[in-house]
C-alpha atoms as a PDB file:
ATOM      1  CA  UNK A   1     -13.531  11.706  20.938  1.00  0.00           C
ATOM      2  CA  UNK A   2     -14.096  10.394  24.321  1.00  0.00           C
ATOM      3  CA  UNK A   3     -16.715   8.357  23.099  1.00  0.00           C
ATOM      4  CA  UNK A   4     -15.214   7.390  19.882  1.00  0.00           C
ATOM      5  CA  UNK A   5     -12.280   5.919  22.014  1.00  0.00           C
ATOM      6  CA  UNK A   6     -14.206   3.146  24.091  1.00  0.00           C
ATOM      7  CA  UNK A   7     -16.011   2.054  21.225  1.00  0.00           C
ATOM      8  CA  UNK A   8     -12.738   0.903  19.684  1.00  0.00           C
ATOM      9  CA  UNK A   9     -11.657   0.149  23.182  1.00  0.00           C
ATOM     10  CA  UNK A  10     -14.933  -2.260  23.362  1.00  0.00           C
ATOM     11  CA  UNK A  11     -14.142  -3.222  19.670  1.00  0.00           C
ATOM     12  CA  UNK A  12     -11.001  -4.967  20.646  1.00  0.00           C
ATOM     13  CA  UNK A  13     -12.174  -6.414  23.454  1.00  0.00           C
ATOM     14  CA  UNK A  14     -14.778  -8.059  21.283  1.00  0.00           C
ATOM     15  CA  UNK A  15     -12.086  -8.883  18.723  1.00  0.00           C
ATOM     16  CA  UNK A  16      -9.486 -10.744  21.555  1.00  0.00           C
ATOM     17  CA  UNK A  17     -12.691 -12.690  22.882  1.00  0.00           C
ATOM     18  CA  UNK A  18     -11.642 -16.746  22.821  1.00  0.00           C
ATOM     19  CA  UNK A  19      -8.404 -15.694  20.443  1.00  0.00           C
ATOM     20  CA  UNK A  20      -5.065 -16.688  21.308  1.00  0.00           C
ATOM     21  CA  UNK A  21      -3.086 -13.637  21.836  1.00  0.00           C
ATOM     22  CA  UNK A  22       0.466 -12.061  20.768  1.00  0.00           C
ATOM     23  CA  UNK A  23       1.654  -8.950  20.697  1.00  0.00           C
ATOM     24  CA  UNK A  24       1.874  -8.764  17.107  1.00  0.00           C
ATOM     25  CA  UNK A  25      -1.589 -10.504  16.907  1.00  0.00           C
ATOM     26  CA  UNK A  26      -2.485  -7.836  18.960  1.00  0.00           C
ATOM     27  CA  UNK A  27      -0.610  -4.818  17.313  1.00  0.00           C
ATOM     28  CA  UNK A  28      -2.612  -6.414  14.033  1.00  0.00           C
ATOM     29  CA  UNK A  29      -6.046  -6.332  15.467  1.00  0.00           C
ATOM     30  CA  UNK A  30      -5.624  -2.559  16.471  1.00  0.00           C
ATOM     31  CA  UNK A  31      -4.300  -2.363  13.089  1.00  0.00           C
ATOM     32  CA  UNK A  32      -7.521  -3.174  11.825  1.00  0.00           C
ATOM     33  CA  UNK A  33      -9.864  -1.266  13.803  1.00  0.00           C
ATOM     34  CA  UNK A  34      -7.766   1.969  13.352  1.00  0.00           C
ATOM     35  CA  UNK A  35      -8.132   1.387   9.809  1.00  0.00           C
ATOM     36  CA  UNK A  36     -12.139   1.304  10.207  1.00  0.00           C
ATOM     37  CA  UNK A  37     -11.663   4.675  11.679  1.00  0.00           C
ATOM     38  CA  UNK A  38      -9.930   5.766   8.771  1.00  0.00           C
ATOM     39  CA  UNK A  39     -12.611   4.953   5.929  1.00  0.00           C
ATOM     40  CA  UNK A  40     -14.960   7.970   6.641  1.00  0.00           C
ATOM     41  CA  UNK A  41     -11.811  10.778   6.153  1.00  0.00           C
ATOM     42  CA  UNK A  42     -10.306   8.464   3.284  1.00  0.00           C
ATOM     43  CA  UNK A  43     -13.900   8.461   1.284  1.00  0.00           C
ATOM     44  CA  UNK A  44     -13.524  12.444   1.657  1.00  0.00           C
ATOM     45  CA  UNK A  45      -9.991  12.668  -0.038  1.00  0.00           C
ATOM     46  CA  UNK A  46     -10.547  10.632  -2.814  1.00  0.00           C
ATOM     47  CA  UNK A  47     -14.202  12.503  -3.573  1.00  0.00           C
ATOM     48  CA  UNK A  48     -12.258  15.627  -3.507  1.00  0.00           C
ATOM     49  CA  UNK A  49      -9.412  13.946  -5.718  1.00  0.00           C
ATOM     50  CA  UNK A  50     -12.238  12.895  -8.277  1.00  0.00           C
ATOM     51  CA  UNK A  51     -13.748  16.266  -8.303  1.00  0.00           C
ATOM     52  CA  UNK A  52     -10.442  17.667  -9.171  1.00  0.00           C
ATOM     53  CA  UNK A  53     -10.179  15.530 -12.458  1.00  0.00           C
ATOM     54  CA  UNK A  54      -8.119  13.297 -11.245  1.00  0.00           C
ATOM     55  CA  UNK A  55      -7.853   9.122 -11.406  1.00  0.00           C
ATOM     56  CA  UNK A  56      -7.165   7.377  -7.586  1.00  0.00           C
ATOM     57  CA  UNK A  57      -6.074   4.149  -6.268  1.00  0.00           C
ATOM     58  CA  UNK A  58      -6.935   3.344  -2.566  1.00  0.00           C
ATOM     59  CA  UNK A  59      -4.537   1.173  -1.005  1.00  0.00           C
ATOM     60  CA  UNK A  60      -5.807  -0.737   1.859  1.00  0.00           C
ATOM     61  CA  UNK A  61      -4.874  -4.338   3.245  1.00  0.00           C
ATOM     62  CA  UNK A  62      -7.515  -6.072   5.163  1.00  0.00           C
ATOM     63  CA  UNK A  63     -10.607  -7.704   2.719  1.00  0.00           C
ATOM     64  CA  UNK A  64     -12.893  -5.777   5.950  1.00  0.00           C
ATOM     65  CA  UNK A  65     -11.722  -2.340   5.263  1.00  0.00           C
ATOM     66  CA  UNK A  66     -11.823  -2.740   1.590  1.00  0.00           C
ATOM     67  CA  UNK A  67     -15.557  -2.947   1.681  1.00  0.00           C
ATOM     68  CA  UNK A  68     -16.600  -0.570   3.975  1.00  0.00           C
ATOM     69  CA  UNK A  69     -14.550   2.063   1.846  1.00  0.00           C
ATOM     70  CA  UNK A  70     -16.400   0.687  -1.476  1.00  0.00           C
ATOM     71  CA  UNK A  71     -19.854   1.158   0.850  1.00  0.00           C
ATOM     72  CA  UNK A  72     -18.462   4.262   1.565  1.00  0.00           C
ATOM     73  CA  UNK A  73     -17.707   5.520  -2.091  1.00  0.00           C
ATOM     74  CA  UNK A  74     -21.537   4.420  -3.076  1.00  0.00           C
ATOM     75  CA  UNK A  75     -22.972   6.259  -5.471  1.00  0.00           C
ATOM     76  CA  UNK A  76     -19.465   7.426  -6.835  1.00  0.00           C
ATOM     77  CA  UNK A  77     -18.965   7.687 -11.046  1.00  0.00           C
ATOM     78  CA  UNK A  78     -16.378   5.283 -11.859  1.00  0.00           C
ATOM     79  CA  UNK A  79     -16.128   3.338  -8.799  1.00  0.00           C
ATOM     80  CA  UNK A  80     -14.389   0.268  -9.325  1.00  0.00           C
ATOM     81  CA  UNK A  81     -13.372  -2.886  -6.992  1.00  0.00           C
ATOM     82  CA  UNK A  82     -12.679  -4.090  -4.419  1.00  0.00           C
ATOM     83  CA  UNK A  83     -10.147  -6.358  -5.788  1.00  0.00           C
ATOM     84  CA  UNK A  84      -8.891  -8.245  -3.186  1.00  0.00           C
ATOM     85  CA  UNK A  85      -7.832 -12.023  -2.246  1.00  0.00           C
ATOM     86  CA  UNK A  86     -10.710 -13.239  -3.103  1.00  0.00           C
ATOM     87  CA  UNK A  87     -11.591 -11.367  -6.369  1.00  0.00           C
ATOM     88  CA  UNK A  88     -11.228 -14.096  -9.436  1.00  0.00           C
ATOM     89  CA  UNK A  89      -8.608 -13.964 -11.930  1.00  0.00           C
ATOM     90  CA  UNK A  90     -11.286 -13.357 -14.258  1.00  0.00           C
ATOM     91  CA  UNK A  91     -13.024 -10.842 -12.718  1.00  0.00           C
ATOM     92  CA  UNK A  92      -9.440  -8.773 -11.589  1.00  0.00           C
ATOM     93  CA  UNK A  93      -8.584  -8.531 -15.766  1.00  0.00           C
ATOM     94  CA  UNK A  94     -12.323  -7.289 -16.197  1.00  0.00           C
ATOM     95  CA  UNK A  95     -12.385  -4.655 -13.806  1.00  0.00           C
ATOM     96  CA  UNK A  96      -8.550  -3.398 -14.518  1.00  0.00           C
ATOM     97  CA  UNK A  97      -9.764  -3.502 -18.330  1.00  0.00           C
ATOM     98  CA  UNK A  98     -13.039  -1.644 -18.071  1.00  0.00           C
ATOM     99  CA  UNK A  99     -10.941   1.048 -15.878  1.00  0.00           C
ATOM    100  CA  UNK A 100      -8.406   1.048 -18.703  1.00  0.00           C
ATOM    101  CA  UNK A 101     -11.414   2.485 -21.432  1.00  0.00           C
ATOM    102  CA  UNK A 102     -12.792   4.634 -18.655  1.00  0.00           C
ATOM    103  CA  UNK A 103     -11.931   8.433 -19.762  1.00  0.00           C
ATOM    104  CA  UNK A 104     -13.941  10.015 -16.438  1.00  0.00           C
ATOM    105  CA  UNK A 105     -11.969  10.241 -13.086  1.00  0.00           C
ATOM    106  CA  UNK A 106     -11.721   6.966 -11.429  1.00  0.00           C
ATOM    107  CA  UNK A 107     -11.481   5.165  -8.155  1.00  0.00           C
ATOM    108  CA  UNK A 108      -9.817   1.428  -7.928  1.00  0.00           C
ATOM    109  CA  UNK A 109      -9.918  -0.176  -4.476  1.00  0.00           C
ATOM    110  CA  UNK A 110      -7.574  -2.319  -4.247  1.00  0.00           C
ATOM    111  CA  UNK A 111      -5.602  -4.277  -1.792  1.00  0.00           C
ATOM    112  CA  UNK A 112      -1.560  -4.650  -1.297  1.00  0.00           C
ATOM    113  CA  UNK A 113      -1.445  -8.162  -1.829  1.00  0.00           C
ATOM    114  CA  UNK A 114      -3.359  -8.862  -4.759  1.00  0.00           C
ATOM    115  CA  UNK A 115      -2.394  -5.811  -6.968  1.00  0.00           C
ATOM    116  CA  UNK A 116       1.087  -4.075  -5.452  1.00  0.00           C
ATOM    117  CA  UNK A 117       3.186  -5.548  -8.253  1.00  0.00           C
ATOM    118  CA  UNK A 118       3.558  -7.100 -11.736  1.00  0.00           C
ATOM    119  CA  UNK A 119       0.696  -4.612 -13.060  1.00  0.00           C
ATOM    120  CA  UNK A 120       0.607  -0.900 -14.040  1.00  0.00           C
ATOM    121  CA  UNK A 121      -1.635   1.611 -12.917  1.00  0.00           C
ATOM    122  CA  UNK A 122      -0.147   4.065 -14.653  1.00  0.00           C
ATOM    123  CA  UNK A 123      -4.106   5.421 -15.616  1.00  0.00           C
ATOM    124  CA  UNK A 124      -4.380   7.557 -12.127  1.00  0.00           C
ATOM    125  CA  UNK A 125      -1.911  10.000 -10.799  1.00  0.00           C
ATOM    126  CA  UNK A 126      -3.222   9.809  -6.985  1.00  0.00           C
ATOM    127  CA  UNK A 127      -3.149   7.029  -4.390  1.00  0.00           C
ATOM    128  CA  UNK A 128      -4.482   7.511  -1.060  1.00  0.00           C
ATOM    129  CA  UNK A 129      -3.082   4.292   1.629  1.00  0.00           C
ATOM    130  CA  UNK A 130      -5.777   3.740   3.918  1.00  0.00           C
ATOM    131  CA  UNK A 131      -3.734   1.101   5.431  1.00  0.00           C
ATOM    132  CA  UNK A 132      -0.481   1.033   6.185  1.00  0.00           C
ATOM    133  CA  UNK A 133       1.796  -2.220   5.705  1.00  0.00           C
ATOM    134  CA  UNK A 134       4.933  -3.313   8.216  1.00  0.00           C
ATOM    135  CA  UNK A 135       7.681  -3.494   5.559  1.00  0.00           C
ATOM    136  CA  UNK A 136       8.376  -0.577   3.047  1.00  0.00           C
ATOM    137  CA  UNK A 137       9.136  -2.590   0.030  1.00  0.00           C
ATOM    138  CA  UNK A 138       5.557  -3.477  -0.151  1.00  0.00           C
ATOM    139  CA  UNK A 139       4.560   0.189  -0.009  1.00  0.00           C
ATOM    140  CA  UNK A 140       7.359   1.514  -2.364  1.00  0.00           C
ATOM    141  CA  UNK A 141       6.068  -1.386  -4.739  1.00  0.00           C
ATOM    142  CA  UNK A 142       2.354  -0.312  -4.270  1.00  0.00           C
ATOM    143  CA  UNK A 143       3.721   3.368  -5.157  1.00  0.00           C
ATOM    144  CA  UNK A 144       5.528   2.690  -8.420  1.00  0.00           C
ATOM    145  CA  UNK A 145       2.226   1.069  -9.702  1.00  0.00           C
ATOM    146  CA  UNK A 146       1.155   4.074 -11.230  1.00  0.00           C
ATOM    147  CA  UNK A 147       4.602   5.521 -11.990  1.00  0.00           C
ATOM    148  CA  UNK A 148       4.977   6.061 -16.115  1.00  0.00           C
ATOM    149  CA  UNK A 149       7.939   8.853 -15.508  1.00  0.00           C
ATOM    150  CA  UNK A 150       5.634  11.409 -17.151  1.00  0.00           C
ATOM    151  CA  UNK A 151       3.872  13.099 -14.396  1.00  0.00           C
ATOM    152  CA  UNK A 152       4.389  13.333 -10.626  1.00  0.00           C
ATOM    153  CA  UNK A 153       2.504  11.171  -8.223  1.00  0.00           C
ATOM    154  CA  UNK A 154       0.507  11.840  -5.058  1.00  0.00           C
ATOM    155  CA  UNK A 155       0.245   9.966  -2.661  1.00  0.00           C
ATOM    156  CA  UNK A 156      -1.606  10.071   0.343  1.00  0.00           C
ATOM    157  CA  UNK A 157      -0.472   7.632   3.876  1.00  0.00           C
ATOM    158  CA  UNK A 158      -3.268   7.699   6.401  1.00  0.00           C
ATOM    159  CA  UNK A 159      -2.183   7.537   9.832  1.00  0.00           C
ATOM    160  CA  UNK A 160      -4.355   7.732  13.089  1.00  0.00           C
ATOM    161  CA  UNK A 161      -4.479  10.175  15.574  1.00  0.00           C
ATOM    162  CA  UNK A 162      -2.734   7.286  18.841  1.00  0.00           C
ATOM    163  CA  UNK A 163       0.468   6.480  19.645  1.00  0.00           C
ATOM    164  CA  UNK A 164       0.730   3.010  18.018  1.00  0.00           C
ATOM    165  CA  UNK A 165      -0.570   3.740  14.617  1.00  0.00           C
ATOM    166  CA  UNK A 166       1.518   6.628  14.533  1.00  0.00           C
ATOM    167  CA  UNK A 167       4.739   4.319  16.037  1.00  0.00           C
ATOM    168  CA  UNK A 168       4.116   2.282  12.870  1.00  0.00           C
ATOM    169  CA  UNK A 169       4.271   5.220  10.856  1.00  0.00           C
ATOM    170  CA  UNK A 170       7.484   6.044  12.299  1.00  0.00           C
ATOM    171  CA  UNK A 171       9.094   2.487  12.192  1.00  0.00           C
ATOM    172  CA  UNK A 172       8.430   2.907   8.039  1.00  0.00           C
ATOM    173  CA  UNK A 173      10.010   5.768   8.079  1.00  0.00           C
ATOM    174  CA  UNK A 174      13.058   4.928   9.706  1.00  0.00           C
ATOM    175  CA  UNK A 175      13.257   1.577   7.785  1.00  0.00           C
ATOM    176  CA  UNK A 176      12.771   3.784   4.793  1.00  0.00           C
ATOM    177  CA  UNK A 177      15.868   6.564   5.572  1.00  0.00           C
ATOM    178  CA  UNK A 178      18.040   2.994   6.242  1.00  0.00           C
ATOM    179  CA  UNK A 179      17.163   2.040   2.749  1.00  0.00           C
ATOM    180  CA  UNK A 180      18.045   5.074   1.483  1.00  0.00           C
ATOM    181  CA  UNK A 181      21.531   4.862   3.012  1.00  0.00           C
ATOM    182  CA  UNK A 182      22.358   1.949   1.632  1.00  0.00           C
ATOM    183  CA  UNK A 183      21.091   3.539  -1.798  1.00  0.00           C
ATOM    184  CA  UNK A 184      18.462   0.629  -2.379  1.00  0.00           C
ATOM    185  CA  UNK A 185      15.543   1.730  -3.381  1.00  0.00           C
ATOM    186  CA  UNK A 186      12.374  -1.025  -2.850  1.00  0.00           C
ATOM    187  CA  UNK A 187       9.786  -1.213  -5.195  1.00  0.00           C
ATOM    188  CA  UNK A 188      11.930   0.514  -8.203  1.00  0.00           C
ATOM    189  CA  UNK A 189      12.801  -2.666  -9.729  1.00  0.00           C
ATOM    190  CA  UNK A 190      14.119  -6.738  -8.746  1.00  0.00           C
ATOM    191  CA  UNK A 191      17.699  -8.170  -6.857  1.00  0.00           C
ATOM    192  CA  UNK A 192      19.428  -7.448 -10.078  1.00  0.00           C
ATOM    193  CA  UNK A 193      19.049  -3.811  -9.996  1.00  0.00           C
ATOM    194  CA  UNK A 194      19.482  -4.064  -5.800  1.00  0.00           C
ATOM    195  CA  UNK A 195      22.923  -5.859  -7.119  1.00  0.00           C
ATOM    196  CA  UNK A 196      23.836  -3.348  -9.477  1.00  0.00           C
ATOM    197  CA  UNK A 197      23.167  -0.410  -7.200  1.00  0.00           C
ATOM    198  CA  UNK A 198      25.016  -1.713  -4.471  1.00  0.00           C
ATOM    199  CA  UNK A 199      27.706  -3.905  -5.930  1.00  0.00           C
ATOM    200  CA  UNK A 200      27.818  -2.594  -9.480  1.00  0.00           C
ATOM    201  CA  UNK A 201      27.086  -6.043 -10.616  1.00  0.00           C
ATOM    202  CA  UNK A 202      26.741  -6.096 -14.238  1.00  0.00           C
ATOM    203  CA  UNK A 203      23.551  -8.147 -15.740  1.00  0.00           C
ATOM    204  CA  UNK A 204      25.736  -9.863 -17.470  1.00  0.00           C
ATOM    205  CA  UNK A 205      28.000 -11.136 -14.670  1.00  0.00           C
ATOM    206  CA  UNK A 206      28.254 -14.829 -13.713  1.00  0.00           C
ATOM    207  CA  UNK A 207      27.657 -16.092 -10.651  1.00  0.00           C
ATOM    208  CA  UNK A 208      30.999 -16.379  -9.889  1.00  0.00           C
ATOM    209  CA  UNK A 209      31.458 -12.772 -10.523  1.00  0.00           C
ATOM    210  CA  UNK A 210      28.969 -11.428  -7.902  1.00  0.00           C
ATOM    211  CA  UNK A 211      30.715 -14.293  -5.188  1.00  0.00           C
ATOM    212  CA  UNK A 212      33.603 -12.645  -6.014  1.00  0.00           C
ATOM    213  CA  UNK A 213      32.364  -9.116  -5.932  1.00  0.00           C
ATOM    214  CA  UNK A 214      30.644  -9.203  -2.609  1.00  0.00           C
ATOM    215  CA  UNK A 215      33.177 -10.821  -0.675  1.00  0.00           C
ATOM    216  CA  UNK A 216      35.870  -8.622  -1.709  1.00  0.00           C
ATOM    217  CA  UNK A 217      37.324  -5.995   1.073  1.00  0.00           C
ATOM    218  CA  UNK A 218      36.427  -3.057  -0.775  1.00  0.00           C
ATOM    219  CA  UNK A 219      33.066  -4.028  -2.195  1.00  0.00           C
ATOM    220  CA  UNK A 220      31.652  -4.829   1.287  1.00  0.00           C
END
């Protein structure tokens, strides 16, 4: 462990070198070299996901970490991705068709930002989130990818073993239980049904109607 700690340590030394630095430049950085440690364990789950018969979408966010899990998976049936940024429209439909006719377990890399809304995954049952993001909305939304109110998901969050990863972790968590509160639920659908659930806005209403709604006393 010792050892695995100053080659991070010597990692992110190599990663500040000539880089103007912030703490959340900083935080990000880590971010990204925790996730690295992560890939190894992740490859593991999702092998032992696939050998159970069932489909799985990894979740990560950095392009970096993306590949190394694909090199990881190598030699996997049905391994598919890594869509990421810089996968081509072209090329996304392709691979989220072929998946589509696959009938054997299978395995979509994928990151948040190119695939964590306006598509349905709805093919695999398990997700595994190598990465984690800052704001729970785009995690909820990542989630609900593969919801089809049929079956139950399972999802996996990968945290590391140090305090900040595990801070972040926490920080979700708590901005999750807020959420909750408040009865909004992120990821489940747009700002009308965040209007309806809070306001009981009807779709229907005018714009008028929601001024009116959220400024009055007891709405509020």
């Amino acid at each position: 462990e010792h050892a695995e700690v100053q080659e991070t340590a010597a990692a992110f030394r190599k990663a500040l070198a000539g880089r103007s630095q912030t703490v959340v430049g900083n935080l990000e950085r880590l971010r990204k070299l925790y996730a690295g440690r992560k890939v190894t364990r992740a490859a593991e789950i999702i092998r032992q996901t696939l050998a159970d018969g069932h489909s799985v979408v990894a979740w990560t966010w950095h392009q970096d970490v993306a590949k190394a899990l694909h090199a990881a998976l190598a030699g996997t049936p049905a391994l598919y991705g890594p869509i990421t940024q810089k996968t081509t429209q072209p090329a996304r439909e392709r691979i989220l068709e072929e998946i589509r006719s696959d009938s054997r377990p299978c395995v979509l890399i994928a990151s948040m930002g190119t695939l964590a809304t306006a598509v349905s995954l709805n093919w695999a049952s398990h997700e595994v989130f190598v990465e984690l993001d800052w704001t729970p909305a785009v995690i909820s939304q990542a989630e609900m990818r593969l919801f089809d109110g049929s079956r139950p998901i399972s999802c996996v969050y990968m945290v590391a073993d140090c305090e900040t990863d595990r801070r972040q972790a926490d920080a979700l968590l708590a901005k999750l239980e807020a959420a909750s509160s408040l009865s909004l639920k992120p990821g489940t659908g747009d700002v009308s049904d965040v209007l309806a659930t809070t306001f009981g806005v009807d779709p229907g209403s005018t714009l008028d109607d929601v001024a009116s709604l959220i400024l009055a006393a007891e709405s509020l």
